[in-house]
C-alpha atoms as a PDB file:
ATOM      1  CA  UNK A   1      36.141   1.673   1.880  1.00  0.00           C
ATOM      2  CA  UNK A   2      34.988   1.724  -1.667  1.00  0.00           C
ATOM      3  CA  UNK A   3      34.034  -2.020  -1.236  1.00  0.00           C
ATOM      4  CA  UNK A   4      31.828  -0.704   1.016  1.00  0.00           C
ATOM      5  CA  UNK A   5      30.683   2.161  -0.453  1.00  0.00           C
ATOM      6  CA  UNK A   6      29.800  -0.143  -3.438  1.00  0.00           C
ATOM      7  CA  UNK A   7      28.107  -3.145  -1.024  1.00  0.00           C
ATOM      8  CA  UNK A   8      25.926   0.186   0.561  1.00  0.00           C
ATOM      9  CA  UNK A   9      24.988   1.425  -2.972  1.00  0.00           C
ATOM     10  CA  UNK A  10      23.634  -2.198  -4.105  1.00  0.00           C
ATOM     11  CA  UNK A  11      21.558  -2.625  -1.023  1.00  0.00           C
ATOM     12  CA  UNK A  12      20.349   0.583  -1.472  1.00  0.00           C
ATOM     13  CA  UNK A  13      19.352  -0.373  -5.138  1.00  0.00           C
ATOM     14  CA  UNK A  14      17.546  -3.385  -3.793  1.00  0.00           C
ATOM     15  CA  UNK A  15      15.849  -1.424  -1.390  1.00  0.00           C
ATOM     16  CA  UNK A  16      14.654   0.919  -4.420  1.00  0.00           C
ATOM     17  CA  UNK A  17      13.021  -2.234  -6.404  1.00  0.00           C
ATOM     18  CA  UNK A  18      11.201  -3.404  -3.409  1.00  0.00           C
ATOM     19  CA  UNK A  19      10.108  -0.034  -2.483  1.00  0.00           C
ATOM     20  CA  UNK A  20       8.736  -0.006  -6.109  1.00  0.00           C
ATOM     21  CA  UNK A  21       7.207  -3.300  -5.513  1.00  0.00           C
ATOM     22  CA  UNK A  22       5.280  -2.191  -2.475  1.00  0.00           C
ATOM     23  CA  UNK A  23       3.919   0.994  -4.385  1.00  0.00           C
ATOM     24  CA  UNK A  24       2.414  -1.679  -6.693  1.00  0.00           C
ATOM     25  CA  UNK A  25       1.318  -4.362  -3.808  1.00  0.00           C
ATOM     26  CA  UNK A  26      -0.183  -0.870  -2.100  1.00  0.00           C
ATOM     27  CA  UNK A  27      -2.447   0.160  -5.751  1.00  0.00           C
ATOM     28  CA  UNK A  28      -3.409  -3.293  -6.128  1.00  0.00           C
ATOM     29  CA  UNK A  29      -4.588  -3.627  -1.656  1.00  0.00           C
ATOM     30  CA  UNK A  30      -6.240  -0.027  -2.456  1.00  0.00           C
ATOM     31  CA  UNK A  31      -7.984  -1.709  -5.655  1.00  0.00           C
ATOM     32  CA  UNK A  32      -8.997  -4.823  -3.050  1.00  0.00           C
ATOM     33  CA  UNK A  33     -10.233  -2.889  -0.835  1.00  0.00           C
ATOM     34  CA  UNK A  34     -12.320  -0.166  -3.239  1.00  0.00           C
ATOM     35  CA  UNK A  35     -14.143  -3.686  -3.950  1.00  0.00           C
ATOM     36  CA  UNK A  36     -15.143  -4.662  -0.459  1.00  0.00           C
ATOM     37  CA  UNK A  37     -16.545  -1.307   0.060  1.00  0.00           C
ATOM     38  CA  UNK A  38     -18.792  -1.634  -3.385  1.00  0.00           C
ATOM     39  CA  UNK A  39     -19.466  -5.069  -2.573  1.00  0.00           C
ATOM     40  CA  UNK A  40     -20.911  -4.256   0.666  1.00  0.00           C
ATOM     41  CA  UNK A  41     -22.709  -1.431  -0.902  1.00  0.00           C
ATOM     42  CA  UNK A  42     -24.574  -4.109  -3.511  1.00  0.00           C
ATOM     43  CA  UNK A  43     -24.968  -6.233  -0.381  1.00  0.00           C
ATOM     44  CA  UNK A  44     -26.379  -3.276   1.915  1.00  0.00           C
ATOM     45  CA  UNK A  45     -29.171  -2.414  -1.348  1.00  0.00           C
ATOM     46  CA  UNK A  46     -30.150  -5.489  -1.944  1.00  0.00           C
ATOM     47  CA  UNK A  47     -30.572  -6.011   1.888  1.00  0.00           C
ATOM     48  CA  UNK A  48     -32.572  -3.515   2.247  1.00  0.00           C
ATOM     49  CA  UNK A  49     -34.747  -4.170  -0.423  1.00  0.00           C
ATOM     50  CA  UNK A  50     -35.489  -7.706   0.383  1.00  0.00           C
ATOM     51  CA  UNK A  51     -39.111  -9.124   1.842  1.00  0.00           C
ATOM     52  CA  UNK A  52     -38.061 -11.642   3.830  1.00  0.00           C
ATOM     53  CA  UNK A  53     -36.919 -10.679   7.236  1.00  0.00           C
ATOM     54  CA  UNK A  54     -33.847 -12.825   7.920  1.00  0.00           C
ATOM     55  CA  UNK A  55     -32.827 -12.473   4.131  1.00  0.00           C
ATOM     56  CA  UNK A  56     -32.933  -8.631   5.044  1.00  0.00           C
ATOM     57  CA  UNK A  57     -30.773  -8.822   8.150  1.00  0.00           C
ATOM     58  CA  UNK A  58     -28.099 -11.544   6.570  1.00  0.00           C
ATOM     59  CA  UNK A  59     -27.474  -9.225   3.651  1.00  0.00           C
ATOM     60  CA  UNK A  60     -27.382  -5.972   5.864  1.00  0.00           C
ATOM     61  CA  UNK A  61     -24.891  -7.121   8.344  1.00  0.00           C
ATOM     62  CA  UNK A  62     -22.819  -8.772   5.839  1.00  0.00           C
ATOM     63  CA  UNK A  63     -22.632  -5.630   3.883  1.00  0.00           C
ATOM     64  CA  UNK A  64     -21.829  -3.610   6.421  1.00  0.00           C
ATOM     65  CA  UNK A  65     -18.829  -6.169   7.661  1.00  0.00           C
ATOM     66  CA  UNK A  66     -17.769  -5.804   3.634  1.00  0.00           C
ATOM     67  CA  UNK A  67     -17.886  -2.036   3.823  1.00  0.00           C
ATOM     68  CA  UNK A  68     -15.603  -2.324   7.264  1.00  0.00           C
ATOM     69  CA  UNK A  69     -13.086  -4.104   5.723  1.00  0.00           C
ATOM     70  CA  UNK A  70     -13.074  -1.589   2.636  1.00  0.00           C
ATOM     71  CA  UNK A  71     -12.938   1.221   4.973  1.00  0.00           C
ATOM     72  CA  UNK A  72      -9.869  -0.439   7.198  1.00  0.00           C
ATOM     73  CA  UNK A  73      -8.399  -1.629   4.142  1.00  0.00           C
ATOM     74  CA  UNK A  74      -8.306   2.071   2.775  1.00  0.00           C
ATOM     75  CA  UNK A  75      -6.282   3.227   6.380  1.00  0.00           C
ATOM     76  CA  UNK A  76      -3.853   0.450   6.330  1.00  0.00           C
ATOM     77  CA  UNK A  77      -3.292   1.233   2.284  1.00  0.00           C
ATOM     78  CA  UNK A  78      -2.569   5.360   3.509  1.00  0.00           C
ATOM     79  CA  UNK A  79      -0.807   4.042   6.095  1.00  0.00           C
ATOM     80  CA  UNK A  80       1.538   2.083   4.058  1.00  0.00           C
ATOM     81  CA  UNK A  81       1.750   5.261   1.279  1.00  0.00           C
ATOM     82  CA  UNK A  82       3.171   7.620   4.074  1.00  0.00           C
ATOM     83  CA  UNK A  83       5.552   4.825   5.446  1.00  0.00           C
ATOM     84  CA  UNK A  84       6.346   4.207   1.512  1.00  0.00           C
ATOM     85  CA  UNK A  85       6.882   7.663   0.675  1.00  0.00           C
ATOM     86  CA  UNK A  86       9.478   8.634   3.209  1.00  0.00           C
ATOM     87  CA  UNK A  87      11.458   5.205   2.791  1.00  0.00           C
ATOM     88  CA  UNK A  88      11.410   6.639  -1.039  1.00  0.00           C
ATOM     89  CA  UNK A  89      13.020  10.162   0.080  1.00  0.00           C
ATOM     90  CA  UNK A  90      15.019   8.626   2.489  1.00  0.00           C
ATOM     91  CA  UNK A  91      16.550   6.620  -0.330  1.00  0.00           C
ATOM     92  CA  UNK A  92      16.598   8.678  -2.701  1.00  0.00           C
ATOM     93  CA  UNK A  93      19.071  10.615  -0.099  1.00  0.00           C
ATOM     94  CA  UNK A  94      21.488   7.990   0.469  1.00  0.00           C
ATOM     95  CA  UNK A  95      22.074   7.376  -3.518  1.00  0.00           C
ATOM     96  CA  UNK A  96      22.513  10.801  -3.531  1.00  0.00           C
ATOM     97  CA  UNK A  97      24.960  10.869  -1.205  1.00  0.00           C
ATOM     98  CA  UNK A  98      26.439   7.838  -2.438  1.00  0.00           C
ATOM     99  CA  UNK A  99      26.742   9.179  -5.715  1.00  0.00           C
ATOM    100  CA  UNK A 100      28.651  12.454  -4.433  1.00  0.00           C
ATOM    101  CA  UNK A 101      30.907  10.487  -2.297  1.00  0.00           C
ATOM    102  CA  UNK A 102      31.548   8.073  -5.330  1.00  0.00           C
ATOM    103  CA  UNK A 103      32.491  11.606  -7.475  1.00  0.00           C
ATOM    104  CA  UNK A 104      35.024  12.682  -4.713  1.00  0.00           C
ATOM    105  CA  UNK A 105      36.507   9.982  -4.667  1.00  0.00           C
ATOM    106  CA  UNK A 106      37.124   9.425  -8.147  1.00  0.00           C
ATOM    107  CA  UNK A 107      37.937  12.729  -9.053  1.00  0.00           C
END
């Protein structure tokens, strides 16, 4: 049982290093997608301020396709926070318990 106990608390440990991998992956897909949104804001401007007609609708549609991926980008990144988040409390309660059981049955 203690075996166990022991196998449990290294997976959970595991778990806690990829979860804090994740977090990081998650900053740096926010980050990504902050700079399709400002990319297809340049794109968008300079779209708009162009003379030549199909220079004016390439630039426009192509910044508006940058500034959709920025925008989905931004849901799947809170998305992946929430999911994040309570795979972080869930772990933090089964050390927890882990660690009282562990006392018990030591003690």
């Amino acid at each position: 049982l203690v075996r166990k106990v022991l196998d449990f608390e290294s997976s959970a440990e595991m778990f806690s290093v990829l979860v804090c991998k994740l977090q990081a992956f998650v900053l740096a897909f926010r980050s990504c997608s902050h700079l399709q949104k400002v990319f297809g804001d340049v794109l968008a401007e300079i779209g708009v301020k162009s003379s030549q007609l199909d220079a004016h609708r390439a630039l426009t549609v192509f910044g508006s396709v940058h500034r959709d991926i920025g925008r989905v980008g931004m849901r799947a990144a809170n998305a992946f926070v929430s999911v994040l988040r309570d795979l972080g409390t869930f772990l933090g309660k089964v050390l927890g318990i882990l660690s009282d059981f562990m006392c018990y049955q030591f003690h």
